[in-house]
C-alpha atoms as a PDB file:
ATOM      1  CA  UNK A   1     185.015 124.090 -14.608  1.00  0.00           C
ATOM      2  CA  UNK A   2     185.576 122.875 -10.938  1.00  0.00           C
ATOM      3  CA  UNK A   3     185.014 118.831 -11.676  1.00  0.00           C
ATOM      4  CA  UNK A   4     185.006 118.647 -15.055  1.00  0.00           C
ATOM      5  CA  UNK A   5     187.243 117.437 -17.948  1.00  0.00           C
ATOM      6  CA  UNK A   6     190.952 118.059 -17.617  1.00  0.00           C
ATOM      7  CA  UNK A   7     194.030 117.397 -19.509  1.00  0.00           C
ATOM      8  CA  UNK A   8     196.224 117.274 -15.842  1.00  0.00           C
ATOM      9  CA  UNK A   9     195.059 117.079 -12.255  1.00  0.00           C
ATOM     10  CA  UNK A  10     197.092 118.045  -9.500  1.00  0.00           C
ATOM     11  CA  UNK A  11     196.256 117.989  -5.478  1.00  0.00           C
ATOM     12  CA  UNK A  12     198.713 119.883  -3.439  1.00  0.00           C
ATOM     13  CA  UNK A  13     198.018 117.646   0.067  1.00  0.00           C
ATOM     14  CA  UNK A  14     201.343 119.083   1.976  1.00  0.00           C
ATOM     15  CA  UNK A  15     203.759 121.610   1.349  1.00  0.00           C
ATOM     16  CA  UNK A  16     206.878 121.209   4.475  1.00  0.00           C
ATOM     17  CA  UNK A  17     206.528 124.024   6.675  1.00  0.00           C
ATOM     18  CA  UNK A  18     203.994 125.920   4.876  1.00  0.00           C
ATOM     19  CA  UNK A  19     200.308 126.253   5.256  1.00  0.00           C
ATOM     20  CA  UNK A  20     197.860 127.829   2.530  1.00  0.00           C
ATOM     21  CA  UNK A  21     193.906 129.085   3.739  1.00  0.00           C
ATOM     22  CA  UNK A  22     192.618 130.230   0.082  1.00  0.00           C
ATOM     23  CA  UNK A  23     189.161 129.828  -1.159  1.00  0.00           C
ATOM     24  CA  UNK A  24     190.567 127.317  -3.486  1.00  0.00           C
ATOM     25  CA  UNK A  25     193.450 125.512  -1.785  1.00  0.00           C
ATOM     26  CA  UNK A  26     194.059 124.851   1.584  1.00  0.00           C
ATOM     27  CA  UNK A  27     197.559 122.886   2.447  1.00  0.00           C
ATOM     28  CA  UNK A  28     197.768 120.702   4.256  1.00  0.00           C
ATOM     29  CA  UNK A  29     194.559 119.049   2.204  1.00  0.00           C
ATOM     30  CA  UNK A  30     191.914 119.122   5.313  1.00  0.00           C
ATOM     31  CA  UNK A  31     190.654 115.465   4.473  1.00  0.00           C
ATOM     32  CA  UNK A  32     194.290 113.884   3.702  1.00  0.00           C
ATOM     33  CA  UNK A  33     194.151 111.470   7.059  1.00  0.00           C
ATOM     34  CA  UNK A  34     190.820 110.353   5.507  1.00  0.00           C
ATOM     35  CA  UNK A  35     192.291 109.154   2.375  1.00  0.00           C
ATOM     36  CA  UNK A  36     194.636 105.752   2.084  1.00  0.00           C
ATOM     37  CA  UNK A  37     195.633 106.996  -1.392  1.00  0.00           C
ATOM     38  CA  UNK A  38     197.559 109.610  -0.188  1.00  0.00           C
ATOM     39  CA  UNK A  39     198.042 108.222   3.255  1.00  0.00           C
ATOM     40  CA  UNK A  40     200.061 105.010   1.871  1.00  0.00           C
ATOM     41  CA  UNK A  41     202.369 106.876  -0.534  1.00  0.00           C
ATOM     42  CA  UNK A  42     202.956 109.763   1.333  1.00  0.00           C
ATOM     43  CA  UNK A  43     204.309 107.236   4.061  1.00  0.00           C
ATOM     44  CA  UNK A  44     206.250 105.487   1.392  1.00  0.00           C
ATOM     45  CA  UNK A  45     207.892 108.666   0.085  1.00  0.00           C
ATOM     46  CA  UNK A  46     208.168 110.221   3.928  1.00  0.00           C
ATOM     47  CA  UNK A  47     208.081 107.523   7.046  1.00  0.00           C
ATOM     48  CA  UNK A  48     208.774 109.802   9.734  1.00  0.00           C
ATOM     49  CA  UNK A  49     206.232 112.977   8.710  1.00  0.00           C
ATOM     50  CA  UNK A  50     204.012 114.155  10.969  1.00  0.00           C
ATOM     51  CA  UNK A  51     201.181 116.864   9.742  1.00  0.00           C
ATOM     52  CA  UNK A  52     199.166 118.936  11.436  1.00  0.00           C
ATOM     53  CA  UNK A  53     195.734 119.497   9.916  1.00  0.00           C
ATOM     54  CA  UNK A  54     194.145 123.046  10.189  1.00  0.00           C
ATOM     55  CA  UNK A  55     191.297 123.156  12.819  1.00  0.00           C
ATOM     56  CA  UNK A  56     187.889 123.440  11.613  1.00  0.00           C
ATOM     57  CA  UNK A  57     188.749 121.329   8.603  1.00  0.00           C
ATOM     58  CA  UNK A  58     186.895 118.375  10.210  1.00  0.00           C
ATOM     59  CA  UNK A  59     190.073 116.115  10.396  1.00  0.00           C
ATOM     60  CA  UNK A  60     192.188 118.806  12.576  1.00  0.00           C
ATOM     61  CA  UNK A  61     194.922 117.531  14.491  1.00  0.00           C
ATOM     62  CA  UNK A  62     197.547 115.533  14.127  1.00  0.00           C
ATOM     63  CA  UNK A  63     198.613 113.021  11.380  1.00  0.00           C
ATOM     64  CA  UNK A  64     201.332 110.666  11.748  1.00  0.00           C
ATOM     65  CA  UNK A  65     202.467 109.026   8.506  1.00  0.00           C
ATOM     66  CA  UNK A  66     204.657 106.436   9.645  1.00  0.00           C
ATOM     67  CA  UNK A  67     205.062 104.626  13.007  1.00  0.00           C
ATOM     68  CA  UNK A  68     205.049 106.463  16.591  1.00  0.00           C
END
Protein backbone atom coordinates (compact mmCIF):
# COMPACT_ATOMS: atom_id res chain seq x y z
CA UNK A 1 0.00 0.00 0.00
CA UNK A 2 1.24 3.44 -1.37
CA UNK A 3 1.04 5.49 2.23
CA UNK A 4 0.56 3.03 4.51
CA UNK A 5 2.47 1.16 7.28
CA UNK A 6 6.09 0.33 6.60
CA UNK A 7 8.91 -1.28 8.31
CA UNK A 8 11.62 1.17 6.10
CA UNK A 9 11.03 4.25 3.99
CA UNK A 10 13.32 5.37 1.51
CA UNK A 11 13.10 8.62 -0.98
CA UNK A 12 15.60 8.54 -3.73
CA UNK A 13 15.69 12.73 -4.21
CA UNK A 14 19.07 12.67 -6.52
CA UNK A 15 21.06 10.17 -8.07
CA UNK A 16 24.63 12.21 -9.72
CA UNK A 17 24.29 12.21 -13.30
CA UNK A 18 21.31 10.14 -13.64
CA UNK A 19 17.71 10.92 -14.15
CA UNK A 20 14.72 8.33 -13.67
CA UNK A 21 10.87 9.21 -15.42
CA UNK A 22 8.93 5.96 -14.00
CA UNK A 23 5.40 5.91 -12.92
CA UNK A 24 6.72 5.43 -9.50
CA UNK A 25 10.02 7.30 -9.16
CA UNK A 26 11.19 10.16 -10.77
CA UNK A 27 14.98 11.38 -9.78
CA UNK A 28 15.71 14.07 -9.22
CA UNK A 29 12.45 14.14 -6.66
CA UNK A 30 10.30 16.96 -8.68
CA UNK A 31 9.36 18.82 -5.32
CA UNK A 32 13.01 18.53 -3.59
CA UNK A 33 13.65 22.61 -3.84
CA UNK A 34 10.27 22.75 -2.00
CA UNK A 35 11.39 20.83 0.91
CA UNK A 36 14.05 22.27 3.74
CA UNK A 37 14.37 18.67 4.97
CA UNK A 38 16.14 17.60 2.19
CA UNK A 39 17.28 20.99 1.10
CA UNK A 40 19.43 21.55 4.47
CA UNK A 41 21.13 18.13 4.54
CA UNK A 42 21.64 17.65 1.13
CA UNK A 43 23.67 21.04 1.37
CA UNK A 44 25.38 19.72 4.42
CA UNK A 45 26.44 16.45 2.78
CA UNK A 46 27.09 18.36 -0.85
CA UNK A 47 27.78 22.43 -0.72
CA UNK A 48 28.60 22.93 -4.18
CA UNK A 49 25.58 20.66 -6.01
CA UNK A 50 23.60 22.07 -8.35
CA UNK A 51 20.32 19.99 -9.69
CA UNK A 52 18.35 20.38 -12.37
CA UNK A 53 14.69 19.52 -11.86
CA UNK A 54 12.76 17.82 -14.79
CA UNK A 55 10.34 20.29 -16.55
CA UNK A 56 6.78 19.84 -16.02
CA UNK A 57 7.42 18.69 -12.48
CA UNK A 58 6.18 22.10 -11.21
CA UNK A 59 9.60 23.04 -9.56
CA UNK A 60 11.68 22.64 -13.01
CA UNK A 61 14.80 24.37 -13.22
CA UNK A 62 17.56 24.84 -11.44
CA UNK A 63 18.49 24.10 -7.75
CA UNK A 64 21.49 25.33 -6.15
CA UNK A 65 22.31 23.66 -2.82
CA UNK A 66 24.93 25.72 -1.53
CA UNK A 67 26.04 29.33 -2.24
CA UNK A 68 26.34 30.93 -5.92
Amino acid sequence: ERWGPRTLDVDVLWIDGSTVDEPDLVVPHPRMSERAFVLVPLRDLAPDLVVEVPAGSGSEGVVRIGPP
